[in-house]
Every structure is written in structure tokens, then in C-alpha cells.
C-alpha atoms as a PDB file:
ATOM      1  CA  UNK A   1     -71.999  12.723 -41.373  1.00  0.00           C
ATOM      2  CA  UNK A   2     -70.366  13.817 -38.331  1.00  0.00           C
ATOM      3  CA  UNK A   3     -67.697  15.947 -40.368  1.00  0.00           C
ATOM      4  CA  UNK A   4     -70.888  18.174 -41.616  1.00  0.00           C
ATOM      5  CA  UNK A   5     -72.384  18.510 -38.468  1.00  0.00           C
ATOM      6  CA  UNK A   6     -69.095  20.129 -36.712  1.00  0.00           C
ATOM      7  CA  UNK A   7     -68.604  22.426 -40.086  1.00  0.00           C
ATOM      8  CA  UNK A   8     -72.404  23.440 -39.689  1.00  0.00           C
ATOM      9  CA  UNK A   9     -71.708  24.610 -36.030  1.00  0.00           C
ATOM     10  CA  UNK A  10     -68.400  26.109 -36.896  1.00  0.00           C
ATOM     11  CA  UNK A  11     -69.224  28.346 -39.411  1.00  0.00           C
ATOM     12  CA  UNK A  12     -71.535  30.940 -37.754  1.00  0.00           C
ATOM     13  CA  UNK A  13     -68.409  31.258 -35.479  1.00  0.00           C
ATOM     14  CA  UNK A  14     -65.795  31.713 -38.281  1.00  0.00           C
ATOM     15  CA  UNK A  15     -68.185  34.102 -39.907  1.00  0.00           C
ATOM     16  CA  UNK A  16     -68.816  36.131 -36.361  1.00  0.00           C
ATOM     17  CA  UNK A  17     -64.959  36.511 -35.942  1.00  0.00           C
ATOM     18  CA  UNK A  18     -63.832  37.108 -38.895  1.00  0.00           C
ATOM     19  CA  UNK A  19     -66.180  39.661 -39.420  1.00  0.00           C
ATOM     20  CA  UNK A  20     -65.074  41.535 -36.492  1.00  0.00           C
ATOM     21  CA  UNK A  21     -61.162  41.949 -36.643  1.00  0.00           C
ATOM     22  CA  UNK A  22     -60.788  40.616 -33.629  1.00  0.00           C
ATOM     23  CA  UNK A  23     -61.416  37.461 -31.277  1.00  0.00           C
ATOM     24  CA  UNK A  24     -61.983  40.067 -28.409  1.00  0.00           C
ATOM     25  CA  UNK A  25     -65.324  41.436 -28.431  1.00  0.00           C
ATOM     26  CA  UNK A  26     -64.327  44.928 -27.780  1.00  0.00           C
ATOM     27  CA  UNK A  27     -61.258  46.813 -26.919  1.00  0.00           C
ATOM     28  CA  UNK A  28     -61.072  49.342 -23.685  1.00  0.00           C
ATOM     29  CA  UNK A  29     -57.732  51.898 -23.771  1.00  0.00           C
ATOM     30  CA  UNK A  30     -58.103  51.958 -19.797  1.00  0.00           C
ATOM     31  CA  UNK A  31     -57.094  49.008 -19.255  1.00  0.00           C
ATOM     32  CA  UNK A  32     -53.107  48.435 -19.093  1.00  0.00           C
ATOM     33  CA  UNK A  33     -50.599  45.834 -18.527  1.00  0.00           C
ATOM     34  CA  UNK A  34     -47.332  46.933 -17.006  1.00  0.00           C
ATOM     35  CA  UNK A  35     -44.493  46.561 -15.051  1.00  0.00           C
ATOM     36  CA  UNK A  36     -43.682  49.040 -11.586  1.00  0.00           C
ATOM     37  CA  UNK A  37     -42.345  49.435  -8.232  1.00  0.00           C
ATOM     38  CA  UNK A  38     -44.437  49.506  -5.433  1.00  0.00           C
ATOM     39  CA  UNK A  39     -43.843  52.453  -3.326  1.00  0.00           C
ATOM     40  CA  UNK A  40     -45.063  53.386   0.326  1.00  0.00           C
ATOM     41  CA  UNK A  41     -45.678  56.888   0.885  1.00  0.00           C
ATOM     42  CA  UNK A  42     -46.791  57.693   3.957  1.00  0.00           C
ATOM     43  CA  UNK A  43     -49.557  57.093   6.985  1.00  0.00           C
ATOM     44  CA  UNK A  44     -53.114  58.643   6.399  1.00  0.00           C
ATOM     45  CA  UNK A  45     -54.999  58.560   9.238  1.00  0.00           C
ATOM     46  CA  UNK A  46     -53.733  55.766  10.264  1.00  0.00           C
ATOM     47  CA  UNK A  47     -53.494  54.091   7.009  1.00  0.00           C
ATOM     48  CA  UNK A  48     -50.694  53.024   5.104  1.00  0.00           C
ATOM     49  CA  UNK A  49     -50.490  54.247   1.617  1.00  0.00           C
ATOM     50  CA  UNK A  50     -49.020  52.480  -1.429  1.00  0.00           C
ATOM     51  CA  UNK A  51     -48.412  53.469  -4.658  1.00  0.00           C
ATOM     52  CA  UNK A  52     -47.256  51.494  -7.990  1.00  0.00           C
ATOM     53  CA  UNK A  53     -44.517  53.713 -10.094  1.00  0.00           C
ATOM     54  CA  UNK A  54     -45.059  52.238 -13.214  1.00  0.00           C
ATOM     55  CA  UNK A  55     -42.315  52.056 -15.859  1.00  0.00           C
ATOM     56  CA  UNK A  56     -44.423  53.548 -18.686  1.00  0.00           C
ATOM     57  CA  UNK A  57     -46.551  56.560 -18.175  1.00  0.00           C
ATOM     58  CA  UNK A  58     -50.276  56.509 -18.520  1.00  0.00           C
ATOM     59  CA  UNK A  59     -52.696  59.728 -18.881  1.00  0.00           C
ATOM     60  CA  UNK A  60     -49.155  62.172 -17.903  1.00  0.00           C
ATOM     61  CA  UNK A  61     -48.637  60.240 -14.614  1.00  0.00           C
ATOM     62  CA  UNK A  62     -46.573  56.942 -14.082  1.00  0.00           C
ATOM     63  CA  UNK A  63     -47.632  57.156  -9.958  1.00  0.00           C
ATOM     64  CA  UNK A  64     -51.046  54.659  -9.811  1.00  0.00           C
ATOM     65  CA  UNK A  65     -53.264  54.295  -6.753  1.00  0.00           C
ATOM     66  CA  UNK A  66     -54.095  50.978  -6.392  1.00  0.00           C
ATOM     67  CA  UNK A  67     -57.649  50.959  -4.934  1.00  0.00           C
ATOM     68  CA  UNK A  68     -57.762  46.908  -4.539  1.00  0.00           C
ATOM     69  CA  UNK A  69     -54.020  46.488  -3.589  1.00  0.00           C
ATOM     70  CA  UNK A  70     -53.689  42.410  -1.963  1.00  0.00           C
ATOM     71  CA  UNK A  71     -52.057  42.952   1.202  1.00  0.00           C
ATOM     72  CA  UNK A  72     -49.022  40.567  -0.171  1.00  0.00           C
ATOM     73  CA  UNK A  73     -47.770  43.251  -1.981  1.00  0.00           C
ATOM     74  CA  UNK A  74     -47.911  45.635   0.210  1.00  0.00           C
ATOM     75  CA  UNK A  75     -43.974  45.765   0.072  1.00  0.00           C
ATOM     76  CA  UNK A  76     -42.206  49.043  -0.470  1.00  0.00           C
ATOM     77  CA  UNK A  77     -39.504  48.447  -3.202  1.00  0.00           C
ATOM     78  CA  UNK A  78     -41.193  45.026  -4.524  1.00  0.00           C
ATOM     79  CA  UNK A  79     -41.043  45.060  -8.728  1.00  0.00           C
ATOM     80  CA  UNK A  80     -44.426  43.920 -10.017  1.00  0.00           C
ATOM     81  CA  UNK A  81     -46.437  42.647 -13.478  1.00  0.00           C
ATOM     82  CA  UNK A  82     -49.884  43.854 -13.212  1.00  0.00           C
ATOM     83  CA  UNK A  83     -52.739  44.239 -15.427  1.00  0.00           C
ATOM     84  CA  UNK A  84     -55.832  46.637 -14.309  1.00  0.00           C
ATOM     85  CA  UNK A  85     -58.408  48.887 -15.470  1.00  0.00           C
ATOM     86  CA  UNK A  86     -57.588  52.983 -15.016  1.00  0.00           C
ATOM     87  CA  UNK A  87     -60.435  54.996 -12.913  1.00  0.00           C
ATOM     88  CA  UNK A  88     -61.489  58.577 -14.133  1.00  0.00           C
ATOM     89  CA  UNK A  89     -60.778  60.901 -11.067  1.00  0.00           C
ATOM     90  CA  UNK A  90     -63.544  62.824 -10.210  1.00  0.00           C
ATOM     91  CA  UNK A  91     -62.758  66.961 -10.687  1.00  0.00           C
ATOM     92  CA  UNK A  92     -63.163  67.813  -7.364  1.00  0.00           C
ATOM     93  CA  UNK A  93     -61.095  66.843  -4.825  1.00  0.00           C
ATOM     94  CA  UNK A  94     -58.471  66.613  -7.211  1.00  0.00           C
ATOM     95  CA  UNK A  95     -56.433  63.126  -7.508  1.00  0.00           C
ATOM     96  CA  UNK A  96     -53.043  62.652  -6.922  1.00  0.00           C
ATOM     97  CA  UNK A  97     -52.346  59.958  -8.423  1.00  0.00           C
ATOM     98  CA  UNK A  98     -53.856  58.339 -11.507  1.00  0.00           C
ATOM     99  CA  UNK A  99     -56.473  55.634  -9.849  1.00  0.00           C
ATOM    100  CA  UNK A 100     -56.327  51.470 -10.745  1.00  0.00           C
ATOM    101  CA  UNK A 101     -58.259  48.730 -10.409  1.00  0.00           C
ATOM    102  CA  UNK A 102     -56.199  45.712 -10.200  1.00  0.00           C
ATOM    103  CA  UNK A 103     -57.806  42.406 -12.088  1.00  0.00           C
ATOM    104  CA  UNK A 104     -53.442  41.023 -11.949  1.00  0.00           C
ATOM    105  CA  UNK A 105     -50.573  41.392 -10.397  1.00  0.00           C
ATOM    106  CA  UNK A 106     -47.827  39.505  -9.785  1.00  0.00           C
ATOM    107  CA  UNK A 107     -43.689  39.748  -8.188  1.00  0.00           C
ATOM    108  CA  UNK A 108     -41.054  39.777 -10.794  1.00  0.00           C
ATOM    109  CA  UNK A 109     -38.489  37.285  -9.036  1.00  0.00           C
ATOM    110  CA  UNK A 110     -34.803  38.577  -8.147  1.00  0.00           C
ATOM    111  CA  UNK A 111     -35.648  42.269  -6.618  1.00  0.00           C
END
């Protein structure tokens, strides 16, 4: 009897997901997943500036301003993994650098 009972609950699932293509309920091009360098450019009003240089390019940039960069990685030179969602720049002022929000990120050992 119990055998039923879990096949009676599992098969509105299988039927939901299999009927989509795809365990993820939808799929969202801005978000990437990526390797780069961190790079610090300069001071901005007192501010530090970092970029990532990432290793593929996304929207005809590879330079991506971090908005929600941890301060542990604030390292210029450090290799990172991260995974983040890509921000449309508003037209005006225009951006330099294509901008991120970070949901990942992690050092790649040995650089």
C-alpha cells in the first residue's frame, strides 16, 4: 500500500518535469559562470576600484564591474570562479564596464 501512495505523489512531479524540458523552471542568458582575473584600476574619490577580466567575453566586453565585490577578493592579480547575474547599463552616463551581480565566487588555488 505504501508503494502506491509514493507513485501517487510522484507522478504529478514526473509529469510537471517532463513536460517542461527542463528541471530548472526557467532559463535567464544574463546570468554567467566564468573564470577571470581580478584587476584594480584605480582610486575614485577615494575609492578603490576593481574589476574582473573575464576569460570569455560577454555582451562585446570581457572587463565586469562587480557591484557586490566581498572585500576578500579585493586582490589585484587573484584568478577567480564566479557565477553572477549581468546588469543592463543605463544609456546615459554611459558604462564602462559591463555591470555584475555576484551570487559566487571563489579563488582558483596556485596563482
Amino acid at each position: 500500500m505504501k508503494f502506491l501512495k509514493y507513485i501517487s505523489c510522484l507522478y504529478p512531479a514526473l509529469l510537471i518535469f517532463s513536460c517542461s524540458g527542463s528541471i530548472l523552471p526557467f532559463e535567464d542568458a544574463n546570468i554567467i559562470n566564468c573564470t577571470g582575473t581580478i584587476t584594480y584600476v584605480s582610486d575614485i574619490q577615494d575609492q578603490a576600484t576593481y574589476y574582473i577580466h573575464s576569460d570569455i567575453t560577454y555582451q562585446g566586453t570581457d572587463h565586469l564591474y562587480p557591484t557586490n565585490l566581498p572585500e576578500a577578493y579585493k586582490i589585484d592579480k587573484m584568478r577567480v570562479v564566479f557565477s553572477g547575474k549581468l546588469i543592463e547599463c543605463p544609456p546615459d552616463p554611459p558604462c564602462y564596464a559591463q555591470q555584475i551581480k555576484l551570487s559566487a565566487m571563489k579563488a582558483i588555488n596556485g596563482n
